[in-house]
N, C-alpha and C. Protein backbone atom coordinates (compact mmCIF):
# COMPACT_ATOMS: atom_id res chain seq x y z
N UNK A 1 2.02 -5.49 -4.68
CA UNK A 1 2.92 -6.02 -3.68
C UNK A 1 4.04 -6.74 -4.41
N UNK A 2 5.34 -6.44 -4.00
CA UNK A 2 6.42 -7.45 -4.41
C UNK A 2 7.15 -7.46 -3.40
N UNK A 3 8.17 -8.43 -3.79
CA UNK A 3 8.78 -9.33 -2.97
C UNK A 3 10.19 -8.51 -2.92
N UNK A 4 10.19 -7.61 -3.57
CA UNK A 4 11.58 -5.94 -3.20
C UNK A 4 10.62 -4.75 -3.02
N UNK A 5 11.78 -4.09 -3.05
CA UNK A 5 11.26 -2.53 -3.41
C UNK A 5 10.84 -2.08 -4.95
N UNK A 6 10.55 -1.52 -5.42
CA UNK A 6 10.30 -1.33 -6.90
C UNK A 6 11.97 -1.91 -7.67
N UNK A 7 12.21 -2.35 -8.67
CA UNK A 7 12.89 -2.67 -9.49
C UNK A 7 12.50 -2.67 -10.96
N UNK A 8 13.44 -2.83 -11.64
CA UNK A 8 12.97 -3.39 -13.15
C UNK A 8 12.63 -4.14 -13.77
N UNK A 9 11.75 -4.43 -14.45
CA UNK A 9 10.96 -5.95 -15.00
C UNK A 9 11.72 -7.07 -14.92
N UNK A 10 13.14 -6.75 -15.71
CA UNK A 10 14.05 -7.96 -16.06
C UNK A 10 15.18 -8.00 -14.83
N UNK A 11 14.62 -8.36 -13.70
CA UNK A 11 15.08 -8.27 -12.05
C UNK A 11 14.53 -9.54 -11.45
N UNK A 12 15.27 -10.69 -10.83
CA UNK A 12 15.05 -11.77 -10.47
C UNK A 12 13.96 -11.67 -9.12
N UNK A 13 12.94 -11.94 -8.71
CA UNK A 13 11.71 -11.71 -7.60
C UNK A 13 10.59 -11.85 -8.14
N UNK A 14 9.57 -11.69 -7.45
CA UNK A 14 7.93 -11.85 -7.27
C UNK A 14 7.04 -10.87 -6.92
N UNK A 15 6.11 -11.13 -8.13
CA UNK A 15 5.06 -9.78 -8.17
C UNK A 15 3.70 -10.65 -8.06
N UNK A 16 2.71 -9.74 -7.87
CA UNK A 16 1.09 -10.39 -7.43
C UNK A 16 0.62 -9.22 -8.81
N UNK A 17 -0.68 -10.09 -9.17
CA UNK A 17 -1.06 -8.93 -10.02
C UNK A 17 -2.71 -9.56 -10.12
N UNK A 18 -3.26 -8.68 -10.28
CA UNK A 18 -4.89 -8.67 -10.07
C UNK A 18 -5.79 -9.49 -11.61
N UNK A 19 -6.80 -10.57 -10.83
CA UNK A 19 -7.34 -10.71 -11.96
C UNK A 19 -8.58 -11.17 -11.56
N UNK A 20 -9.80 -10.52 -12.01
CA UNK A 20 -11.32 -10.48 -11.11
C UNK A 20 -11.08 -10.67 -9.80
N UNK A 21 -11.41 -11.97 -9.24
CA UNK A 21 -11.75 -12.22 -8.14
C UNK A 21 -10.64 -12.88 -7.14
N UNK A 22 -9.97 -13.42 -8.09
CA UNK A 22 -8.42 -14.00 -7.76
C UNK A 22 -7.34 -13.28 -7.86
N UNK A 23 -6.30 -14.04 -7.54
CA UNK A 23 -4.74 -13.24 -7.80
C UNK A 23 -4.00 -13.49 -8.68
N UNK A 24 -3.24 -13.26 -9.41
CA UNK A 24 -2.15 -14.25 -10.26
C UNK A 24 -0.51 -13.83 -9.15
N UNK A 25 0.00 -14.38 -9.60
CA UNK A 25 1.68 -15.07 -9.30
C UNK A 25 2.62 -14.92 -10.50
N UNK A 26 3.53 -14.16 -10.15
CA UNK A 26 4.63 -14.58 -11.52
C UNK A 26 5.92 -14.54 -10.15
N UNK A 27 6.94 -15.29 -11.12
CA UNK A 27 8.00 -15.53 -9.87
C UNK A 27 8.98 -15.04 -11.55
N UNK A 28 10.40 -14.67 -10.96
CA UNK A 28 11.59 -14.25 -12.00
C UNK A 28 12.67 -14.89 -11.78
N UNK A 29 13.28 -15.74 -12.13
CA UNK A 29 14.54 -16.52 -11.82
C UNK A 29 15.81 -16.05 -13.12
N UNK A 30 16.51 -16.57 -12.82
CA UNK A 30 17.94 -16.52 -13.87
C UNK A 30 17.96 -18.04 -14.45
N UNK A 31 17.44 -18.99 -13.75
CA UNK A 31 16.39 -20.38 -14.28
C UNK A 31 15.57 -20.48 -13.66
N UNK A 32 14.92 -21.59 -14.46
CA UNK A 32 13.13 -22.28 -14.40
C UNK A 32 13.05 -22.45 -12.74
N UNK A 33 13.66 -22.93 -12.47
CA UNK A 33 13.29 -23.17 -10.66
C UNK A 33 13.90 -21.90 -9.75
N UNK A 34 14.65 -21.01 -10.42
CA UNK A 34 14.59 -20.15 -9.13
C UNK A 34 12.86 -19.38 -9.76
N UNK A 35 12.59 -19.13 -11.25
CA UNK A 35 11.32 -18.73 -11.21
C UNK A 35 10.37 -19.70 -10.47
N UNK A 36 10.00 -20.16 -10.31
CA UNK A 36 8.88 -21.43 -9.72
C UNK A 36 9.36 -20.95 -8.30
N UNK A 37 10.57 -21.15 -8.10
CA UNK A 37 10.60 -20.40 -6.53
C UNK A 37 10.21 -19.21 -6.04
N UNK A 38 10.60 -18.71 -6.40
CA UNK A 38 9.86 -16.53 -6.91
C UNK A 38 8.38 -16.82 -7.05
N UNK A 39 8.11 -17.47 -7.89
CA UNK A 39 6.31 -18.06 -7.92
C UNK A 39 5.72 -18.09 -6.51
N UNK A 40 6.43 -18.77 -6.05
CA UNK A 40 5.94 -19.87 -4.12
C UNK A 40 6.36 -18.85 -3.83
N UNK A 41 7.23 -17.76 -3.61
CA UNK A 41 7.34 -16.69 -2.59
C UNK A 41 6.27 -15.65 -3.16
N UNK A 42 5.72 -15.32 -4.30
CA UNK A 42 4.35 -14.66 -4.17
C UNK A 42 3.37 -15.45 -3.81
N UNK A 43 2.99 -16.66 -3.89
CA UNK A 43 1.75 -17.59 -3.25
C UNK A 43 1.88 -17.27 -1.58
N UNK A 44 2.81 -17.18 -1.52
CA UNK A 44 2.95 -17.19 0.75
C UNK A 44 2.47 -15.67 0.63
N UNK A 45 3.08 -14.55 -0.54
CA UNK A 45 2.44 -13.05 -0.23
C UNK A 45 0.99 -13.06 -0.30
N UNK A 46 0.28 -13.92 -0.98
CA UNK A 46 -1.05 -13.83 -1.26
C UNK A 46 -1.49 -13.92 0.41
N UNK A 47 -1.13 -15.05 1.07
CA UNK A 47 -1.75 -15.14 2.42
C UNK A 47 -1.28 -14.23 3.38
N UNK A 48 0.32 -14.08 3.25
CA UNK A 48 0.26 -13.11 4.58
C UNK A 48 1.55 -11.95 3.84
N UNK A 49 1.90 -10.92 4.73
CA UNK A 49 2.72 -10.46 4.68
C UNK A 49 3.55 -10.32 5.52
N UNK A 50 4.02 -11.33 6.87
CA UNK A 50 4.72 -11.28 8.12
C UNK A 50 5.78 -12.18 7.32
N UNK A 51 6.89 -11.67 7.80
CA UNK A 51 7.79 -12.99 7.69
C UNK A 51 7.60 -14.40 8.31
N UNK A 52 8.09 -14.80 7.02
CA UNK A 52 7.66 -16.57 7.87
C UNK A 52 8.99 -17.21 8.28
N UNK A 53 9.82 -17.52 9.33
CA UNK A 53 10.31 -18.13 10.01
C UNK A 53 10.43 -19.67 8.86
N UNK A 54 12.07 -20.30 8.87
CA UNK A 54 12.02 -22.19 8.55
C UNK A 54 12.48 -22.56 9.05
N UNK A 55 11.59 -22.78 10.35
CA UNK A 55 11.49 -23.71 11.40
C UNK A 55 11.54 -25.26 11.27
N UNK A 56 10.18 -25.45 10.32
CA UNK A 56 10.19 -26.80 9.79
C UNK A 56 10.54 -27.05 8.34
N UNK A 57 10.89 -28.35 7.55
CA UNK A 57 11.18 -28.78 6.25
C UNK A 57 10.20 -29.43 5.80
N UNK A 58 9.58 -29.37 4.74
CA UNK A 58 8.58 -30.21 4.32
C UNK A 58 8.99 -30.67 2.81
N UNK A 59 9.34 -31.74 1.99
CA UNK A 59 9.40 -32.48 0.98
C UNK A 59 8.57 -32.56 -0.16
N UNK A 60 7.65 -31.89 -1.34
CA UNK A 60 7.55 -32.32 -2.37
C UNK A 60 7.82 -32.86 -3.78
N UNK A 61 7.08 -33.43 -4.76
CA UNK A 61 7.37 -34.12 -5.50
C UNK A 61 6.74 -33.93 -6.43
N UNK A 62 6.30 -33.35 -7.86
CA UNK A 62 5.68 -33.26 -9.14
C UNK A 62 6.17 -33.72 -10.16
N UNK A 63 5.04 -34.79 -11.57
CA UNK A 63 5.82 -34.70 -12.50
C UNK A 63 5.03 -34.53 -12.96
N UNK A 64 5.31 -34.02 -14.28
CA UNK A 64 4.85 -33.52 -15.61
C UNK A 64 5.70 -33.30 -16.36
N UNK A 65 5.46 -33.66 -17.90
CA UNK A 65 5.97 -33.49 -19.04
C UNK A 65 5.74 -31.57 -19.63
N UNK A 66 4.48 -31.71 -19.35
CA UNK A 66 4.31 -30.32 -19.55
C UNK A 66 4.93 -29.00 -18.58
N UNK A 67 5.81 -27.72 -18.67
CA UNK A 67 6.82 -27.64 -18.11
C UNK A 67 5.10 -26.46 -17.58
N UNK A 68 4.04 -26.07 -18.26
CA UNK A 68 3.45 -25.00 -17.43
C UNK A 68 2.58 -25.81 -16.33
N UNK A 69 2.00 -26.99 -17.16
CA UNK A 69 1.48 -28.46 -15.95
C UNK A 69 2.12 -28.13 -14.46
N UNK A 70 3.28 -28.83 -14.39
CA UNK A 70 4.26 -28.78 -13.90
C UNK A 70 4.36 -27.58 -12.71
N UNK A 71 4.20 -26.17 -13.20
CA UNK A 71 4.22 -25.16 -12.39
C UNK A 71 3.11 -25.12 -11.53
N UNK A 72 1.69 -25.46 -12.32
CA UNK A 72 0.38 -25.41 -11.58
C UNK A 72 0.29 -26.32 -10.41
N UNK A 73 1.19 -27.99 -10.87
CA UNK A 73 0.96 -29.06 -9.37
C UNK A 73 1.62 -28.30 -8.62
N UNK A 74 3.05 -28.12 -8.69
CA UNK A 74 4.08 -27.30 -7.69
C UNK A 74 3.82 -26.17 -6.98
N UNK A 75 2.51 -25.20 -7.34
CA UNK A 75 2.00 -24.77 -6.76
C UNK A 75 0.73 -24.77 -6.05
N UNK A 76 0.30 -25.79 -6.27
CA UNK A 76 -0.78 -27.14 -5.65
C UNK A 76 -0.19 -27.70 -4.83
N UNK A 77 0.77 -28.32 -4.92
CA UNK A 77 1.32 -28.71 -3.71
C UNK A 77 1.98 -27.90 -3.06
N UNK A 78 2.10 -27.15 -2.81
CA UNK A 78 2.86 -25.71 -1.58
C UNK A 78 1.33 -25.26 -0.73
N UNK A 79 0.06 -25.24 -1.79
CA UNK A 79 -1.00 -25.07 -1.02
C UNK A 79 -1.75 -25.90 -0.58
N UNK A 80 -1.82 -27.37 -0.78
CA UNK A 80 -1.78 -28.51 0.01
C UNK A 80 -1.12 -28.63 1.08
N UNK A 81 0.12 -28.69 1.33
CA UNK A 81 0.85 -28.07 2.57
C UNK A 81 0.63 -27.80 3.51
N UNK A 82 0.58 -26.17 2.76
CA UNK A 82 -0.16 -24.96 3.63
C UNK A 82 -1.41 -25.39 4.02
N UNK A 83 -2.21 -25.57 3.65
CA UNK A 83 -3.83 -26.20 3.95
C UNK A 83 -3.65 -27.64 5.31
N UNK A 84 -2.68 -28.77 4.85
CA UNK A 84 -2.93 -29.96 5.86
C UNK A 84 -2.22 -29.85 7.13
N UNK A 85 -0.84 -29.11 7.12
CA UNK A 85 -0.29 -28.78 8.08
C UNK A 85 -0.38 -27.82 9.11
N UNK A 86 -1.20 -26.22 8.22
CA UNK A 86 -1.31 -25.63 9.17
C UNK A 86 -0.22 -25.00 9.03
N UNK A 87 0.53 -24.77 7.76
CA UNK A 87 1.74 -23.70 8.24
C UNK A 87 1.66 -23.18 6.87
N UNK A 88 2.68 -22.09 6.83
CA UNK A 88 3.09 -21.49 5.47
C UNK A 88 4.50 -21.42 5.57
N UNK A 89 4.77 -21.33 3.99
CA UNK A 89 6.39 -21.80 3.86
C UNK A 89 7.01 -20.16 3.40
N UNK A 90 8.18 -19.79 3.74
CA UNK A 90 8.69 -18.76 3.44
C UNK A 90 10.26 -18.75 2.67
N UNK A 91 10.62 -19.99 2.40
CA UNK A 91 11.81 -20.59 1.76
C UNK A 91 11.56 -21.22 0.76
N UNK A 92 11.79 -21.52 -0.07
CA UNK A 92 11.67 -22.57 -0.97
C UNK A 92 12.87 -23.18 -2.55
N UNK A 93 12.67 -24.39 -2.20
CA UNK A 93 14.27 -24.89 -3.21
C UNK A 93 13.55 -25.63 -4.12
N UNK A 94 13.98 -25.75 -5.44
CA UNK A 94 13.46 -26.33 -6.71
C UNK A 94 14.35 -27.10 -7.52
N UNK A 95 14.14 -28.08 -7.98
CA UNK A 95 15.53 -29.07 -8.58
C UNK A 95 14.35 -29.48 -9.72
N UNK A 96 14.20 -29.47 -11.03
CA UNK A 96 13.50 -29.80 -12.12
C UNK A 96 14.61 -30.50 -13.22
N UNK A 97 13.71 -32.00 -13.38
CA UNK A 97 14.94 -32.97 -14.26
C UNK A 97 14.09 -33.55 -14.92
N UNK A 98 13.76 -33.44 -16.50
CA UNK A 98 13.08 -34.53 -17.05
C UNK A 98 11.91 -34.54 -16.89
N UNK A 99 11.04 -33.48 -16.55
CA UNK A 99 9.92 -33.45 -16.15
C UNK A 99 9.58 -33.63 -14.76
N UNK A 100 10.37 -33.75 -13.53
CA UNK A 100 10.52 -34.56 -12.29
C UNK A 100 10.94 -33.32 -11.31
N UNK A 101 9.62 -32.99 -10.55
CA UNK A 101 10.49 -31.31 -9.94
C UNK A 101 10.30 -32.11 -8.23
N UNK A 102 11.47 -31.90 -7.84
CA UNK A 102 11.49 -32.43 -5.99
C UNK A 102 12.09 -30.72 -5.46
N UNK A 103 11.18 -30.12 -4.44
CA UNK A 103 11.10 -29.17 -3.46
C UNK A 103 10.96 -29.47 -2.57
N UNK A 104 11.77 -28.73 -2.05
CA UNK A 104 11.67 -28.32 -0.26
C UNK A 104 10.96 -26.92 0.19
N UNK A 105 10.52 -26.94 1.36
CA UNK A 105 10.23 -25.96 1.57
C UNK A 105 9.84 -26.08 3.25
N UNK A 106 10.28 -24.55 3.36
CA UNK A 106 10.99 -24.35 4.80
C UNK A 106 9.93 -23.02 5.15
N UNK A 107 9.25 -23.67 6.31
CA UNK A 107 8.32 -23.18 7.34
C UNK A 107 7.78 -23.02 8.76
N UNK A 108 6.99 -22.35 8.68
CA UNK A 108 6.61 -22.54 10.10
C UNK A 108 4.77 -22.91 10.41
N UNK A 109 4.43 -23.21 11.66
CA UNK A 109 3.50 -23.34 11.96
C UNK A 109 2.49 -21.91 12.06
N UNK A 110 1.28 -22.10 11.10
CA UNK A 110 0.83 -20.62 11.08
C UNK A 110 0.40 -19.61 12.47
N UNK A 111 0.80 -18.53 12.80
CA UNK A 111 0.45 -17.86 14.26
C UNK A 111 -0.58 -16.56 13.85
N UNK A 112 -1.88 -16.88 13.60
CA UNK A 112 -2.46 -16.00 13.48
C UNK A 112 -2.49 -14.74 13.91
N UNK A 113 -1.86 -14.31 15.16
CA UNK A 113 -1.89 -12.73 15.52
C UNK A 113 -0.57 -12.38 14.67
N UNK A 114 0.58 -13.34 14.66
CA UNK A 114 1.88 -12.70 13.59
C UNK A 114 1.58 -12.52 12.44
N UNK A 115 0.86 -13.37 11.78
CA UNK A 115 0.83 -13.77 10.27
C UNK A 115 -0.09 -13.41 9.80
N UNK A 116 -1.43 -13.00 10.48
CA UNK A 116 -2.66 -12.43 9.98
C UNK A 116 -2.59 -12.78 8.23
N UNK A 117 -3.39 -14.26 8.68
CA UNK A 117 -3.47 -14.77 7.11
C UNK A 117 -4.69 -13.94 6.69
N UNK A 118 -4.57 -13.48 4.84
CA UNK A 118 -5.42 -12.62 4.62
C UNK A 118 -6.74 -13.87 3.98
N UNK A 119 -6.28 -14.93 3.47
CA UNK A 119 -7.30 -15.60 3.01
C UNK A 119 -6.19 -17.16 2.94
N UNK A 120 -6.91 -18.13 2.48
CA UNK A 120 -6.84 -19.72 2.20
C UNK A 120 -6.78 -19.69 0.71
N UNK A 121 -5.50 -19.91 0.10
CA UNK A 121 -5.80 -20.00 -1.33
C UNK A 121 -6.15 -21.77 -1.61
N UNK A 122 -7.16 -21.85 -2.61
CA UNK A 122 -7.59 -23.09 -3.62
C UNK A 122 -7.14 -23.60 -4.03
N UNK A 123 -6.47 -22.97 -5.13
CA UNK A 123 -5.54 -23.70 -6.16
C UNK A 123 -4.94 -23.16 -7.14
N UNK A 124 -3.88 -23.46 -7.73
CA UNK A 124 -3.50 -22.78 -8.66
C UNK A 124 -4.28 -23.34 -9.90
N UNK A 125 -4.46 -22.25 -11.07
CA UNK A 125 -5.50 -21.93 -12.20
C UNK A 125 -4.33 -22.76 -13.57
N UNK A 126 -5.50 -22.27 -14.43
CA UNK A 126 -4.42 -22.49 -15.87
C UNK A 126 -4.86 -21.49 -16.44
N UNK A 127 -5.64 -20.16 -15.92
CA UNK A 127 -5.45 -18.93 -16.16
C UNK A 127 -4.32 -17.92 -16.27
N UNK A 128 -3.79 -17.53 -16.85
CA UNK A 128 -2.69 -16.93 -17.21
C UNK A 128 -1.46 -17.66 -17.03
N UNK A 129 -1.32 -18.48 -17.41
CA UNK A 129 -0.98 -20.06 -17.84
C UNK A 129 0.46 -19.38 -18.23
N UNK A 130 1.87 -19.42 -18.22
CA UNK A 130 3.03 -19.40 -18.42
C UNK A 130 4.26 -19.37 -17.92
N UNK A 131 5.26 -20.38 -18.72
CA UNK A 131 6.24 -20.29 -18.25
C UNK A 131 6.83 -20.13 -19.52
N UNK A 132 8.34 -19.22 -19.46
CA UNK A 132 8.80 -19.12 -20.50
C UNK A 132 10.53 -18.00 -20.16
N UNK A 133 11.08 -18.11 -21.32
CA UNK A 133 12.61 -17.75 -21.11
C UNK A 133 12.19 -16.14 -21.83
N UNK A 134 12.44 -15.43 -21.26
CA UNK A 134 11.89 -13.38 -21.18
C UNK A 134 13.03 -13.25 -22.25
N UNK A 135 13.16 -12.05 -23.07
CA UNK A 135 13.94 -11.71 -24.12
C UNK A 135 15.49 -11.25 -22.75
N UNK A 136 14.86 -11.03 -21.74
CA UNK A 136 16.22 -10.82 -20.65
C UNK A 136 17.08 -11.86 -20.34
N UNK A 137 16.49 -12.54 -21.02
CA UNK A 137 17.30 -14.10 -20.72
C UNK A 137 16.91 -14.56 -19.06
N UNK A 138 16.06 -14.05 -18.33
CA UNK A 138 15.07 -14.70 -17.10
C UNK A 138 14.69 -15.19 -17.74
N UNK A 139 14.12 -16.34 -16.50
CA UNK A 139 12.76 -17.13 -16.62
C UNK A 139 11.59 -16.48 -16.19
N UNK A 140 10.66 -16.69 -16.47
CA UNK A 140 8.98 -16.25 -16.04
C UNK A 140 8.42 -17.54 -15.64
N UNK A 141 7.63 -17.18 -14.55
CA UNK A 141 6.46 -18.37 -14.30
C UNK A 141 5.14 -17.72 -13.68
N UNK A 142 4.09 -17.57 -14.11
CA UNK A 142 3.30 -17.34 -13.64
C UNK A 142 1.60 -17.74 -13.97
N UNK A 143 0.57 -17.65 -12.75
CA UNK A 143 -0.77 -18.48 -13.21
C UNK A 143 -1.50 -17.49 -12.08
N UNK A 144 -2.58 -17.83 -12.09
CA UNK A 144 -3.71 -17.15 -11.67
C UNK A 144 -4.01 -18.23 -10.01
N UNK A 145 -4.27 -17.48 -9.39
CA UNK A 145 -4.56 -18.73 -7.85
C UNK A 145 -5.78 -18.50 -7.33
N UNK A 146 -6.62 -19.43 -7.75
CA UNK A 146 -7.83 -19.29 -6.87
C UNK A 146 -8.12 -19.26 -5.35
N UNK A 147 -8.83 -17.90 -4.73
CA UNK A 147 -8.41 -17.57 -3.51
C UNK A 147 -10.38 -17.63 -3.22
């Protein structure tokens, strides 16, 4: 599943890719936070595949020194979220300074006959653990999500 139609590796979007029992996430940016964003738009593919409506705004906040740390809370907190509110996010904005990442993210309240969530993800892993600048001059971000 991705987040286009087929494209070429070094192409800014989000791919899912299989690992035992879980999923992994890689997101592709032109920088670190549109990847981390591309990331959060494969974490919402893991649960559903309906479009999600941003209806509502919701505010997070991560720090870490460590820039792959960093990716794992940010995607801990999108599934915290998703988990206390009851919604899934289908937008998402990334501002990373100094170790200090503040997101938004723009959602809706989950509608089970639209959204036919496929599962509740856990958490994000430090299984396939990376972030890093691609010889394409993208960014990469991607980890494993316990589902």
């Amino acid at each position: 599943m991705s987040g286009k139609p087929p494209a070429p590796a070094a192409e800014v979007g989000w791919e899912l890719f299989p690992h035992d029992a879980d999923t992994g996430v890689l997101g592709r940016g032109r920088t670190i936070e549109e990847a981390f964003e591309q990331a959060a738009l494969a974490l919402t593919a893991v649960v559903t595949s309906a479009r999600v409506e941003a209806v509502s705004r919701v505010l997070v906040e991560c720090e870490r020194k460590s820039v792959e740390l960093l990716l794992v809370d940010w995607l801990d907190a999108v599934i915290y979220e998703m988990s206390v509110r009851k919604m899934l996010f289908g937008r998402y904005s990334v501002m990373i300074e100094d170790g200090h990442l503040a997101g938004t993210l723009w959602g809706e309240p989950v509608d089970v006959e639209r959204h036919a969530p496929a599962c509740e993800p856990k958490g994000a892993t430090l299984t396939a653990l990376a972030v890093r600048q691609e010889p394409t001059g993208l960014w990469s971000a991607r980890c494993v999500i316990d589902v």
